[in-house]
Protein backbone atom coordinates (compact mmCIF):
# COMPACT_ATOMS: atom_id res chain seq x y z
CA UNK A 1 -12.01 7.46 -2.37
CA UNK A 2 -9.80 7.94 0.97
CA UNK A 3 -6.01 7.62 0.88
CA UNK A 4 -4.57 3.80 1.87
CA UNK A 5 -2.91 3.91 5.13
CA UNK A 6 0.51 2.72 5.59
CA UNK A 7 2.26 1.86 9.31
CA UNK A 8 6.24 0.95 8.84
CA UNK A 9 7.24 -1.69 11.98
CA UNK A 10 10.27 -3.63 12.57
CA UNK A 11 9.65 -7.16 12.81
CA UNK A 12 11.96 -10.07 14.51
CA UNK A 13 11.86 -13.29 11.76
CA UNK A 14 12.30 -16.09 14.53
CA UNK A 15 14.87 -18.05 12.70
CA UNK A 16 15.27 -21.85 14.12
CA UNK A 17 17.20 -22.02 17.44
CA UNK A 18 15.38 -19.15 18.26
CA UNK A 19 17.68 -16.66 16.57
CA UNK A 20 15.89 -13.71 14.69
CA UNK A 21 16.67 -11.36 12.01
CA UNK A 22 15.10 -7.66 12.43
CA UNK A 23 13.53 -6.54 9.08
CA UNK A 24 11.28 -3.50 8.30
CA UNK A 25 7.67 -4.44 7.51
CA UNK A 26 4.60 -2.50 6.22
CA UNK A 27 1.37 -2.49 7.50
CA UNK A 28 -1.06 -1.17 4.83
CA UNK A 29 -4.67 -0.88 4.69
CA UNK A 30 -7.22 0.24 1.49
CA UNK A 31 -9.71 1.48 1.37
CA UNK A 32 -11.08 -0.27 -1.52
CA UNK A 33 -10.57 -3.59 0.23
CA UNK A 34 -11.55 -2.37 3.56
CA UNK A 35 -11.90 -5.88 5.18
CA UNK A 36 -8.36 -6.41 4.15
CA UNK A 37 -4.71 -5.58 5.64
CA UNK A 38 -1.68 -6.55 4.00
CA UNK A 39 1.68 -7.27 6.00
CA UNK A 40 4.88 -6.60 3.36
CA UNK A 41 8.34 -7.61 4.30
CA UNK A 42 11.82 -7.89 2.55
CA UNK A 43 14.25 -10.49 3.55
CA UNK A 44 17.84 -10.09 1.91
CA UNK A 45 17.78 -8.60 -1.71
CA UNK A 46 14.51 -9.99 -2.12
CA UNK A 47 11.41 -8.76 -3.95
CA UNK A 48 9.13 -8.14 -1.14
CA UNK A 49 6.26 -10.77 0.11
CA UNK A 50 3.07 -9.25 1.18
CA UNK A 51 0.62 -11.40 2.78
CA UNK A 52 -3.72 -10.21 2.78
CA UNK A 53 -5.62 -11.62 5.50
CA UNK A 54 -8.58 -9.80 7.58
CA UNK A 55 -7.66 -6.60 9.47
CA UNK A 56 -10.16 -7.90 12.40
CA UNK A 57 -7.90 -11.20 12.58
CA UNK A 58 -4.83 -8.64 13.87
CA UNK A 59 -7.32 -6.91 16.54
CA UNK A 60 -8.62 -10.51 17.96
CA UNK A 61 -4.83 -11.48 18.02
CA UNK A 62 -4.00 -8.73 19.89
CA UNK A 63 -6.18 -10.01 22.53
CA UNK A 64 -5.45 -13.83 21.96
CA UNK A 65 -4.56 -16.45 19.35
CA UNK A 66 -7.15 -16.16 17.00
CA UNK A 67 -6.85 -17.78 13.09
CA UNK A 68 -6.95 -21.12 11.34
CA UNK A 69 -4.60 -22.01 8.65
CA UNK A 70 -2.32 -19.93 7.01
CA UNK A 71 -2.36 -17.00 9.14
CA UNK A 72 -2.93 -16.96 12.82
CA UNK A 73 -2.22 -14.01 15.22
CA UNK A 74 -1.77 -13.92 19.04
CA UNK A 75 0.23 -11.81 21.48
CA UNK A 76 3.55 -12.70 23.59
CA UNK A 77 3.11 -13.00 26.63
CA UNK A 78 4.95 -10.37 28.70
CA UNK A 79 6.84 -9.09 25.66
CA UNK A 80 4.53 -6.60 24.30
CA UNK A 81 4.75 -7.82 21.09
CA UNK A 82 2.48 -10.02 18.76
CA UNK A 83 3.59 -13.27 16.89
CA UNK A 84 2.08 -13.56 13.61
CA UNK A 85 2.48 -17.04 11.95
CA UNK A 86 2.75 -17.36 8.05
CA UNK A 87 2.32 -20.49 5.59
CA UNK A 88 0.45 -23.23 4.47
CA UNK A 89 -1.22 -25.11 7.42
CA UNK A 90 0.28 -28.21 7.17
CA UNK A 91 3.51 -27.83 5.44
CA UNK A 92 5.99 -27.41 8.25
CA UNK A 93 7.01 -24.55 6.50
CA UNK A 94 5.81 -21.12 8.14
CA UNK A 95 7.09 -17.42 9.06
CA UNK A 96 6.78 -16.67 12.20
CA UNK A 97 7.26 -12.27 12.67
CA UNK A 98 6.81 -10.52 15.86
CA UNK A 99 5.75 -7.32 15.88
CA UNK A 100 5.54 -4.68 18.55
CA UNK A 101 1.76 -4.53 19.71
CA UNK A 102 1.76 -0.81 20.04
CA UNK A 103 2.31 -0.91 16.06
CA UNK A 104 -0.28 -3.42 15.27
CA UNK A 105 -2.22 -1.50 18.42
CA UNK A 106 -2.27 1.97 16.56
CA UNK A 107 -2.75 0.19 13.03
CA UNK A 108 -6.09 -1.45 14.13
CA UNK A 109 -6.87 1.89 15.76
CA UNK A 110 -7.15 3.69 12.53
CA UNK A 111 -8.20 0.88 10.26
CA UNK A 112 -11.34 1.05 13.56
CA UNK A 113 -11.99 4.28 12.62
CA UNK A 114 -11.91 4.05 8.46
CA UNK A 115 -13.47 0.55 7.61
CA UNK A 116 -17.21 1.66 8.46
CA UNK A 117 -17.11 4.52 6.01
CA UNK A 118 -14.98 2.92 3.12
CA UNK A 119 -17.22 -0.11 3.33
CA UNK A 120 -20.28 2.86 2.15
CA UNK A 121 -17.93 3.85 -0.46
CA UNK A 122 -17.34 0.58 -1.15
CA UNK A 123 -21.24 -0.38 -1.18
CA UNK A 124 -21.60 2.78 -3.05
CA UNK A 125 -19.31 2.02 -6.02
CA UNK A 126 -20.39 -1.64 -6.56
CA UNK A 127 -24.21 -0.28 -6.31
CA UNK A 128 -22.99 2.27 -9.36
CA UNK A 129 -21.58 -0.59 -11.37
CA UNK A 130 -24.68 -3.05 -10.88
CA UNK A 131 -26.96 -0.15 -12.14
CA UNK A 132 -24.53 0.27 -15.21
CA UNK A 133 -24.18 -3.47 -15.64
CA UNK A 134 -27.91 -4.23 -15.95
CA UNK A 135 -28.63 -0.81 -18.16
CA UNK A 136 -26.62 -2.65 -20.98
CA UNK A 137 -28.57 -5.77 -21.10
């Protein structure tokens, strides 16, 4: 199976009153999930919080706002840089990270170029364990 792919950004948390905090995130991808990215950051002494939502949700949002519910993704106009809004739709109570596009740019780039042939492997390996699965009944 192909390595995971990792992309370190720093993120602005957009505190109320529009101050923000800068805080290092990770943008990972596997290759066993390959419809999945995951989005890890660390706010003060904390463990870290990783959020999984669709890798094809980040390209549409570099484009526009695209998601419903607890993650939606859309770029800043003029800024270069892509807001990504986190939490339960509803609540009141969400994260709101921007990102530089060129990072989320280059991260969608290579997750482009991977997700085709992992999803083989993918297809592959679950084919492997049907065929075991239904040799023990």
């Amino acid at each position: 199976m192909p390595e995971p792919y990792c992309r370190a950004a720093t993120a602005a948390l957009v505190l109320p009153e529009q101050q923000e905090v800068r805080l290092p995130v990770w943008l990972s991808y596997h290759p066993y999930d390959c419809f999945a990215a995951r989005l890890t950051f660390w706010t003060h002494g904390a463990e870290g919080v990783t959020w999984i939502f669709a890798w094809e949700l980040l390209a549409a949002g570099l484009a526009g706002p695209a998601g419903r519910g607890d993650v939606r993704v859309g770029p800043v106009p003029g800024a270069g840089e892509v807001l990504l809004s986190l939490g339960r739709d509803g609540s009141g109570d969400r994260a709101h990270l921007r990102l530089p596009a060129a990072d989320v740019e280059c991260f969608v780039a290579e997750i482009a170029g991977r997700a085709a042939g992992d999803l083989c492997g993918v297809r592959q390996a679950l084919d492997d364990e049907l065929v075991r699965l239904t040799e023990r009944a």
